[in-house]
N, C-alpha and C. Protein backbone atom coordinates (compact mmCIF):
# COMPACT_ATOMS: atom_id res chain seq x y z
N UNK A 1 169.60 95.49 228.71
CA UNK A 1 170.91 94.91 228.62
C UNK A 1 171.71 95.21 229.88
N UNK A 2 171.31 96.32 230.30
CA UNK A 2 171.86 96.84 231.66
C UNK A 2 171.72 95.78 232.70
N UNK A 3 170.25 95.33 233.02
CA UNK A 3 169.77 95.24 234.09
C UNK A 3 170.63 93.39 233.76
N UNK A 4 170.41 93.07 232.17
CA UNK A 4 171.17 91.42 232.37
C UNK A 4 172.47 91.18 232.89
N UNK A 5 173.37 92.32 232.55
CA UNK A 5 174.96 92.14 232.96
C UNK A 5 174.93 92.56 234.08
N UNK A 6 173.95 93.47 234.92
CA UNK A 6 174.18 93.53 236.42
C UNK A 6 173.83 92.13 237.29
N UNK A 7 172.85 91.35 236.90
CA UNK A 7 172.38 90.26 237.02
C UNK A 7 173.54 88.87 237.19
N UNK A 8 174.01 89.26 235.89
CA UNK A 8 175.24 88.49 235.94
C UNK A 8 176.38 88.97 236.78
N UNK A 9 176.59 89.80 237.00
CA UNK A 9 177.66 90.55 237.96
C UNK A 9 177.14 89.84 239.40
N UNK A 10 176.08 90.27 239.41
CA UNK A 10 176.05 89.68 241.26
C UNK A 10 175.96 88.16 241.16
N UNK A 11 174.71 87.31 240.43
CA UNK A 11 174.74 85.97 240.63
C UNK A 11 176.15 84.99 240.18
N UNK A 12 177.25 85.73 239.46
CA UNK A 12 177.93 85.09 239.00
C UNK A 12 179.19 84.97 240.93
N UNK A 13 179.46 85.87 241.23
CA UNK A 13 180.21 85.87 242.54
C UNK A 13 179.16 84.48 243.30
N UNK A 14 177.89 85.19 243.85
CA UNK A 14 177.04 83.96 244.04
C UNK A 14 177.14 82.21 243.72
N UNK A 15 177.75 82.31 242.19
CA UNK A 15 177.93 80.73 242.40
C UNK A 15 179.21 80.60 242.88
N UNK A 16 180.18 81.11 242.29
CA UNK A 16 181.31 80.33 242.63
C UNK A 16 181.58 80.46 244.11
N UNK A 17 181.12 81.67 245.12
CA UNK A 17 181.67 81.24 246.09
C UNK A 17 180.75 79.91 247.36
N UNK A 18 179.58 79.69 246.57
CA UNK A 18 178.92 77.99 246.78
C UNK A 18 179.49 77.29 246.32
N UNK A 19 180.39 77.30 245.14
CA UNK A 19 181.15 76.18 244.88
C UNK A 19 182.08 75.89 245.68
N UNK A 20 183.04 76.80 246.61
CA UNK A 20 183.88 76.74 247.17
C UNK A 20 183.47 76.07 248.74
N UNK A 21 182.03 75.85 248.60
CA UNK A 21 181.67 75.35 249.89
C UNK A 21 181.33 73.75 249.77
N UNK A 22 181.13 73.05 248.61
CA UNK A 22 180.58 72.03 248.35
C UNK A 22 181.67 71.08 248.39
N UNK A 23 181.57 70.08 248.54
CA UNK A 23 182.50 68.73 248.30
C UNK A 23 182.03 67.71 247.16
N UNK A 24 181.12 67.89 246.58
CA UNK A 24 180.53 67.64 245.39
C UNK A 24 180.44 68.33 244.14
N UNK A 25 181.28 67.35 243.34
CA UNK A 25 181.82 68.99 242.25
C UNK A 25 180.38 69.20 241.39
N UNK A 26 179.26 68.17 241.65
CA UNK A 26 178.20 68.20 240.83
C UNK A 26 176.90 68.69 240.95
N UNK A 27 177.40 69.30 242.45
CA UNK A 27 176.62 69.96 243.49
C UNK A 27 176.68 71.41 243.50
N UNK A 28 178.06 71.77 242.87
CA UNK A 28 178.09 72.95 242.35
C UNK A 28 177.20 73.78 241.42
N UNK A 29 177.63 73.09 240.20
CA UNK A 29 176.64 72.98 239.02
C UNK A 29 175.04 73.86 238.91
N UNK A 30 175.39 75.27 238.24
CA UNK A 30 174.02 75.76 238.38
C UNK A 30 173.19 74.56 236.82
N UNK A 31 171.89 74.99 237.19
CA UNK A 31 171.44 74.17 235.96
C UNK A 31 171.10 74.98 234.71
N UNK A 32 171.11 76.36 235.39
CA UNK A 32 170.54 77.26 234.05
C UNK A 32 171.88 78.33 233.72
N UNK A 33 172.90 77.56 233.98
CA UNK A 33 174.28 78.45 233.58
C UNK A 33 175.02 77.25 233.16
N UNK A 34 176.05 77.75 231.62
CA UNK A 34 176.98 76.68 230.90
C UNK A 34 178.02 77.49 230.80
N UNK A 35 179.21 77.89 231.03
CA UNK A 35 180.49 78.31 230.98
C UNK A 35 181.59 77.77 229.30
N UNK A 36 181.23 79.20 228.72
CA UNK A 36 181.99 78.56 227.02
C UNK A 36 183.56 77.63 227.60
N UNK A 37 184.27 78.08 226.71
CA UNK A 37 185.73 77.68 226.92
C UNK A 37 186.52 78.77 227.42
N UNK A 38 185.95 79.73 227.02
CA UNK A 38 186.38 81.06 227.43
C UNK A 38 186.10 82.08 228.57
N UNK A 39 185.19 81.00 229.71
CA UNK A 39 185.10 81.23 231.35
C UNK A 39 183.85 82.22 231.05
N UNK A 40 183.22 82.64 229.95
CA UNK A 40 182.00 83.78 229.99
C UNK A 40 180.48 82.49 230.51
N UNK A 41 179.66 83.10 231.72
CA UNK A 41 178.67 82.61 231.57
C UNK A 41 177.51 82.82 231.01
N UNK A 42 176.71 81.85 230.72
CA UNK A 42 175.39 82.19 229.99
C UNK A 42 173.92 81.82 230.65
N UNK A 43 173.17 82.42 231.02
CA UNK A 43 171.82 82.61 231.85
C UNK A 43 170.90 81.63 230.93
N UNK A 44 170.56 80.55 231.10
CA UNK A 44 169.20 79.98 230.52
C UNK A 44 167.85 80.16 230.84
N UNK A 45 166.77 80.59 230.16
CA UNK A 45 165.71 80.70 230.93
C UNK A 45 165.18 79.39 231.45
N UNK A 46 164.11 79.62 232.55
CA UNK A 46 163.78 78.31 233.26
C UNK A 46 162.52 77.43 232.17
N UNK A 47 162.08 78.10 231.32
CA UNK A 47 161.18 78.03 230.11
C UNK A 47 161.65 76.88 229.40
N UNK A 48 161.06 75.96 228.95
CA UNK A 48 160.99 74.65 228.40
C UNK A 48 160.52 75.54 226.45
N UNK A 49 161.21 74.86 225.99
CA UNK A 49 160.18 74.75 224.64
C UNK A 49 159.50 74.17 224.15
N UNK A 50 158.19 75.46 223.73
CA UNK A 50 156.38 75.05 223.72
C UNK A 50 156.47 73.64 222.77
N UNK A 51 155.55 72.75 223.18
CA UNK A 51 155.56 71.16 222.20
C UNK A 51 154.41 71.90 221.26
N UNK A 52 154.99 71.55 219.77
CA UNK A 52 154.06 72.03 218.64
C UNK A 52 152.69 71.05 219.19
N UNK A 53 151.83 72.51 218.14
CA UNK A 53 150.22 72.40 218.37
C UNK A 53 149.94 71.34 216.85
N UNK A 54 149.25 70.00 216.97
CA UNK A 54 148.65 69.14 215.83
C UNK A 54 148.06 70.12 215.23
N UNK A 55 148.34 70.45 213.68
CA UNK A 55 147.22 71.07 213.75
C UNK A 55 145.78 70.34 213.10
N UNK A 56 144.84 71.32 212.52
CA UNK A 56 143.62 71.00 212.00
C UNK A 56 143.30 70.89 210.55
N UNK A 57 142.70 69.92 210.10
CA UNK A 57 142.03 69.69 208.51
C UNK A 57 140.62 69.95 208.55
N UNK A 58 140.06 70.27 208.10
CA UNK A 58 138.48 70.82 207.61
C UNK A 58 138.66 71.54 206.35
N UNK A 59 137.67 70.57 205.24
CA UNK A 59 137.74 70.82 204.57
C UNK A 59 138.76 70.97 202.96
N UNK A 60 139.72 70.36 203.06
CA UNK A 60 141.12 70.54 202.34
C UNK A 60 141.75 71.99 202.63
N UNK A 61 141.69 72.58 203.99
CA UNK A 61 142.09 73.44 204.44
C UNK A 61 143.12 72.86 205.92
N UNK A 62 143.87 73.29 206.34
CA UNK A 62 144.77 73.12 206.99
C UNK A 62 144.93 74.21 208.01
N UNK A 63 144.51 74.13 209.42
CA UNK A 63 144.54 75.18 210.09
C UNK A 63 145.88 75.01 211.32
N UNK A 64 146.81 75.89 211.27
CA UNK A 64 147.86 75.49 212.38
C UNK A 64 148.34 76.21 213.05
N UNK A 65 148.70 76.59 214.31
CA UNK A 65 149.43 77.19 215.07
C UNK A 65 150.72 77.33 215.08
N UNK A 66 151.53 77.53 214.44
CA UNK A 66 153.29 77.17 214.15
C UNK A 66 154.02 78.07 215.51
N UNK A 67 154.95 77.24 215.68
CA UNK A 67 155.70 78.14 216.98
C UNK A 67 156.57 78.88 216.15
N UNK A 68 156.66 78.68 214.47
CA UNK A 68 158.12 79.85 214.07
C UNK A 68 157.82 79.50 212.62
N UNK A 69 157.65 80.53 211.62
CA UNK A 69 157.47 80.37 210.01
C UNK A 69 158.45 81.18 209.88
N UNK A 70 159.69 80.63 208.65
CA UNK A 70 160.83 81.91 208.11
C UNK A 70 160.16 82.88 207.35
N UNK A 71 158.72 82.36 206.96
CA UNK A 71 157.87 83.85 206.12
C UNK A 71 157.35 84.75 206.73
N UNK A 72 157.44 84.32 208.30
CA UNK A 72 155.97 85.08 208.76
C UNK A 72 156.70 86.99 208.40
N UNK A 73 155.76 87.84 208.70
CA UNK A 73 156.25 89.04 208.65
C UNK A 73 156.18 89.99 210.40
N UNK A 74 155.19 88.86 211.58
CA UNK A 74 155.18 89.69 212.43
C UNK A 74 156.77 89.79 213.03
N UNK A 75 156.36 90.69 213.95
CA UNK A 75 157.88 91.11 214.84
C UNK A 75 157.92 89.81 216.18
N UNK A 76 157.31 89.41 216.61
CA UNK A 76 156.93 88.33 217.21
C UNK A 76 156.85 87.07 217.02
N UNK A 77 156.89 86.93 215.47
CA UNK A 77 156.88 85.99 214.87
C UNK A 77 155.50 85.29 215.12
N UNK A 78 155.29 83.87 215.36
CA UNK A 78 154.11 83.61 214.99
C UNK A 78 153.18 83.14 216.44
N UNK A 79 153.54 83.95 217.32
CA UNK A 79 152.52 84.00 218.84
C UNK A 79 151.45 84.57 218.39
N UNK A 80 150.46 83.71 218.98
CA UNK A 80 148.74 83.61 219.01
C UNK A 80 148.42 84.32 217.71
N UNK A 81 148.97 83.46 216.49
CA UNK A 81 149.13 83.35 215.40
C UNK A 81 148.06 81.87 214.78
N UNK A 82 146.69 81.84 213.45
CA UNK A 82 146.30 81.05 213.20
C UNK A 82 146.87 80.79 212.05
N UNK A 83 147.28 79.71 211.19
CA UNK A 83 147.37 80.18 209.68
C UNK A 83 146.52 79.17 208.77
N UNK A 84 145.63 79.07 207.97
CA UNK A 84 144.94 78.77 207.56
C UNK A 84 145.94 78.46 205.68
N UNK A 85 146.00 77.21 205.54
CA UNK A 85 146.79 76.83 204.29
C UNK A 85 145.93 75.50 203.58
N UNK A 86 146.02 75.85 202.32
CA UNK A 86 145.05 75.25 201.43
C UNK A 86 145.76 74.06 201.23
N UNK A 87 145.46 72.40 201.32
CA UNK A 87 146.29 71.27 201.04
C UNK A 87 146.56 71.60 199.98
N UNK A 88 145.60 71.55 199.08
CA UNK A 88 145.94 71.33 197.54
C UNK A 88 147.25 72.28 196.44
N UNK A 89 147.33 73.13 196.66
CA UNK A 89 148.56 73.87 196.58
C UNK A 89 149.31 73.85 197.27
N UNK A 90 148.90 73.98 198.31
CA UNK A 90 150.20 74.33 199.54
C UNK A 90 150.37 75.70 200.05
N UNK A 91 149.29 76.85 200.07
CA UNK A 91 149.34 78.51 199.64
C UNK A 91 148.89 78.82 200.63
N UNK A 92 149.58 79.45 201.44
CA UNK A 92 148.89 80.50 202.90
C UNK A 92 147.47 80.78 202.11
N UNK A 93 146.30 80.62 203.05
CA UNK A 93 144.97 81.72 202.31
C UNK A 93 144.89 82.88 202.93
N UNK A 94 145.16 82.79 204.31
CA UNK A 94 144.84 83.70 205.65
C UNK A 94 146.05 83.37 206.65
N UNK A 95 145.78 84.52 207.26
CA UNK A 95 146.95 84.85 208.73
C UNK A 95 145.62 85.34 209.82
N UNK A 96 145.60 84.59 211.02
CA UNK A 96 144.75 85.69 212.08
C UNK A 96 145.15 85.57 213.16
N UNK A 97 145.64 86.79 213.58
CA UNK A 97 146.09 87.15 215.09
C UNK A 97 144.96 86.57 215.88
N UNK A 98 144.99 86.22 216.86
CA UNK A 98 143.89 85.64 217.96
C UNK A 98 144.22 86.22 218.81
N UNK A 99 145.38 86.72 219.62
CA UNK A 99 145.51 87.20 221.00
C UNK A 99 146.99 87.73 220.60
N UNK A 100 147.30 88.64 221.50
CA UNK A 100 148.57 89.61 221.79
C UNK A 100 148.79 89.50 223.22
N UNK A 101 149.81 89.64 223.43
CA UNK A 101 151.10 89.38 224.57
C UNK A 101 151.49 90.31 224.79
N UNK A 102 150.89 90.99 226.04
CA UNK A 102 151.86 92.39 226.30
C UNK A 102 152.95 92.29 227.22
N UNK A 103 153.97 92.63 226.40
CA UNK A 103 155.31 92.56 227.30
C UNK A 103 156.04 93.57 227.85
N UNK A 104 156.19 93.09 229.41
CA UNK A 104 156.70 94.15 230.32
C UNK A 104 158.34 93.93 229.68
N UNK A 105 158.83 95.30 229.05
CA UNK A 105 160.21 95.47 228.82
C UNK A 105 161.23 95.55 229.73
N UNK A 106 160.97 95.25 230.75
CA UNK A 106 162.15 94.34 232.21
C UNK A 106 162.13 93.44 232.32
N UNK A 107 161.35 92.91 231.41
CA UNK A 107 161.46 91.61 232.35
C UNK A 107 161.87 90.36 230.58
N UNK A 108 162.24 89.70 230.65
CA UNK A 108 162.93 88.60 229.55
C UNK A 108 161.44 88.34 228.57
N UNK A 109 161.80 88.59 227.18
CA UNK A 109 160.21 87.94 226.82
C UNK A 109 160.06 86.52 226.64
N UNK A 110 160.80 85.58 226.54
CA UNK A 110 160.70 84.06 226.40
C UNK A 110 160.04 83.95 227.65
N UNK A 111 160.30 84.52 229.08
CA UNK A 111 158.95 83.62 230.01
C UNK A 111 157.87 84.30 230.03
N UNK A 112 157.64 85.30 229.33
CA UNK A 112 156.58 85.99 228.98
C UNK A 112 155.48 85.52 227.80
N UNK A 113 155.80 85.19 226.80
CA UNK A 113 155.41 83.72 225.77
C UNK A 113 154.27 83.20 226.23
N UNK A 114 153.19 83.47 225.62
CA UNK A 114 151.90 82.28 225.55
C UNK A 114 151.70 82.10 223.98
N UNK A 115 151.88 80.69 224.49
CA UNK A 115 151.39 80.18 223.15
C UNK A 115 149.92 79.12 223.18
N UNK A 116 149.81 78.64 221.91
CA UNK A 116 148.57 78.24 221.52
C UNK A 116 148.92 76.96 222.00
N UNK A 117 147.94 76.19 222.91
CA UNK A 117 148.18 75.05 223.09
C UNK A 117 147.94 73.60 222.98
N UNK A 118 146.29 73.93 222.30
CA UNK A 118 145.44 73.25 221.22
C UNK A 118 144.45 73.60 220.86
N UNK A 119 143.69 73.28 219.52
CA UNK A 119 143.15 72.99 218.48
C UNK A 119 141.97 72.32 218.93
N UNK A 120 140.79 72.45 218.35
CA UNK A 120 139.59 71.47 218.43
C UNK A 120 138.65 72.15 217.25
N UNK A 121 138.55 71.53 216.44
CA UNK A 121 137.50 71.55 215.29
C UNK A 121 135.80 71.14 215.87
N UNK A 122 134.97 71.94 215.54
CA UNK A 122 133.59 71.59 216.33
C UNK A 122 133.04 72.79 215.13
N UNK A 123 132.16 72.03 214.06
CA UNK A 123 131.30 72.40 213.55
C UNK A 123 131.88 73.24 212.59
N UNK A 124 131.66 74.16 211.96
CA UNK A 124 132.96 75.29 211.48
C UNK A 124 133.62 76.00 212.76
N UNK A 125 133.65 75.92 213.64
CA UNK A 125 134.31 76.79 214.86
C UNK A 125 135.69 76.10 215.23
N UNK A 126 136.82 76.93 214.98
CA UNK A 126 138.17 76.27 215.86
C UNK A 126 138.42 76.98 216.88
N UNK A 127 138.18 75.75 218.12
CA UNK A 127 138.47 76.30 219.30
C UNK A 127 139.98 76.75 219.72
N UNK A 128 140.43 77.34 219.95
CA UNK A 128 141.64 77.53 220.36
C UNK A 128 141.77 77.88 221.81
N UNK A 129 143.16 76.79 222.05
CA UNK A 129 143.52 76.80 223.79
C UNK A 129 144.61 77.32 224.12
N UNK A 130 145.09 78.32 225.13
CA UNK A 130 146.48 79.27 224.99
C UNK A 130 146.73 78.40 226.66
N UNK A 131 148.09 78.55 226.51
CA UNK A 131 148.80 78.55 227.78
C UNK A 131 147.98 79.12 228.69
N UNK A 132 147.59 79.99 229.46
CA UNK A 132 147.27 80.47 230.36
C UNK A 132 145.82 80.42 230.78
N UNK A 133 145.24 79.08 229.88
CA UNK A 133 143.61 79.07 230.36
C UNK A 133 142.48 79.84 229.60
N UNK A 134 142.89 80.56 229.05
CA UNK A 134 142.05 81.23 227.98
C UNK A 134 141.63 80.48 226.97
N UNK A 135 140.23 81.13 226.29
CA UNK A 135 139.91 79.50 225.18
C UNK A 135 139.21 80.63 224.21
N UNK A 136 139.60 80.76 222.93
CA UNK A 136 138.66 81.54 221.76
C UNK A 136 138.73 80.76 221.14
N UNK A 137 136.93 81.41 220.48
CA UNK A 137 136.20 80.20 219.10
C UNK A 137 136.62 81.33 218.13
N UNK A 138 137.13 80.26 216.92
CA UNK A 138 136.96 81.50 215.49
C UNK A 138 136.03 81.02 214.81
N UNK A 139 134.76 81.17 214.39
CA UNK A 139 133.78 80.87 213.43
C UNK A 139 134.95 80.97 212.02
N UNK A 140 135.46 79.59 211.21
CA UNK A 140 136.29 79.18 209.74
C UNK A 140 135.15 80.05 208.81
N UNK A 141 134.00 80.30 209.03
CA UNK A 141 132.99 80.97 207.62
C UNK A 141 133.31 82.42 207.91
N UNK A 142 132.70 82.81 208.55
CA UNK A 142 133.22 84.14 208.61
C UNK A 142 134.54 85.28 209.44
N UNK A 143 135.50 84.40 209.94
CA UNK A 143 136.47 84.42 210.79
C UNK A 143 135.64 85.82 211.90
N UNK A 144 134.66 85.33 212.66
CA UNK A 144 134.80 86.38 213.88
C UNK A 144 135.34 85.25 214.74
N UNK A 145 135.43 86.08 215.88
CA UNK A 145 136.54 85.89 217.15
C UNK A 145 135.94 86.15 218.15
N UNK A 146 135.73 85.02 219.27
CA UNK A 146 134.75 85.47 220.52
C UNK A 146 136.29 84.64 221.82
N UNK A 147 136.34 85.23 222.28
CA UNK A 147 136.70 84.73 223.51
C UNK A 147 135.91 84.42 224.68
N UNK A 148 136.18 83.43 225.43
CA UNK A 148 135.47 82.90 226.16
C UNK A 148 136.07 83.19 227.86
């Protein structure tokens, strides 16, 4: 929290006195700062939000990657998260972690974030594709986990 309001302390002098240089009031304009009504600024990360993963059917089973469940119980919520849900009820069967995200505590965790980025059903095996190039098979019969 320290290191964000020092952040803001220096880049905030930083814009305005570029504004004072521009003749374009639109030129001013940071893109990742919005000013309430009440002159406080706010830092956006440069991070887009992840486009949900389709997920997978095999079987009257439902396999999906969710970017956010209000049930889940991790602290992370649902990063490199599988969840495996039965059509016919509608009933979580399984939860399986696939990968963990270690986060450097200086640094913001939203650009730190890998998420799942697709899905491919091949045989009983769901391939799974993460942001960063990494690819694990989960064998659906016996859920092992191989990364590739």
């Amino acid at each position: 929290m320290i290191r964000r309001a020092l952040i803001i302390s220096i880049l905030t002098p930083l814009i305005i006195s570029c504004a004072d240089k521009s003749k374009n009031p639109e030129c001013d304009k940071n893109p990742f700062v919005s000013a309430d009504n009440n002159g406080f600024k706010f830092y956006y990360a440069k991070r887009d939000i992840p486009k949900g993963v389709q997920p997978v059917i095999h079987n009257n089973i439902e396999y999906s990657a969710p970017l956010y469940d209000k049930d889940f119980e991790d602290s992370v919520g649902c990063i490199g998260f599988i969840i495996a849900k039965d059509l016919s009820n509608d009933s979580v069967i399984w939860k399986k972690k696939i990968y963990r995200v270690a986060y450097d505590m200086n640094l913001e965790t939203d650009v730190q974030d890998v998420y799942i980025d697709s899905l491919v059903l091949k045989c009983d095996n769901l391939f799974i594709h993460i942001e960063n190039g990494s690819t694990f098979k989960l064998n659906l019969v016996n859920k092992d986990l191989t990364q590739f």
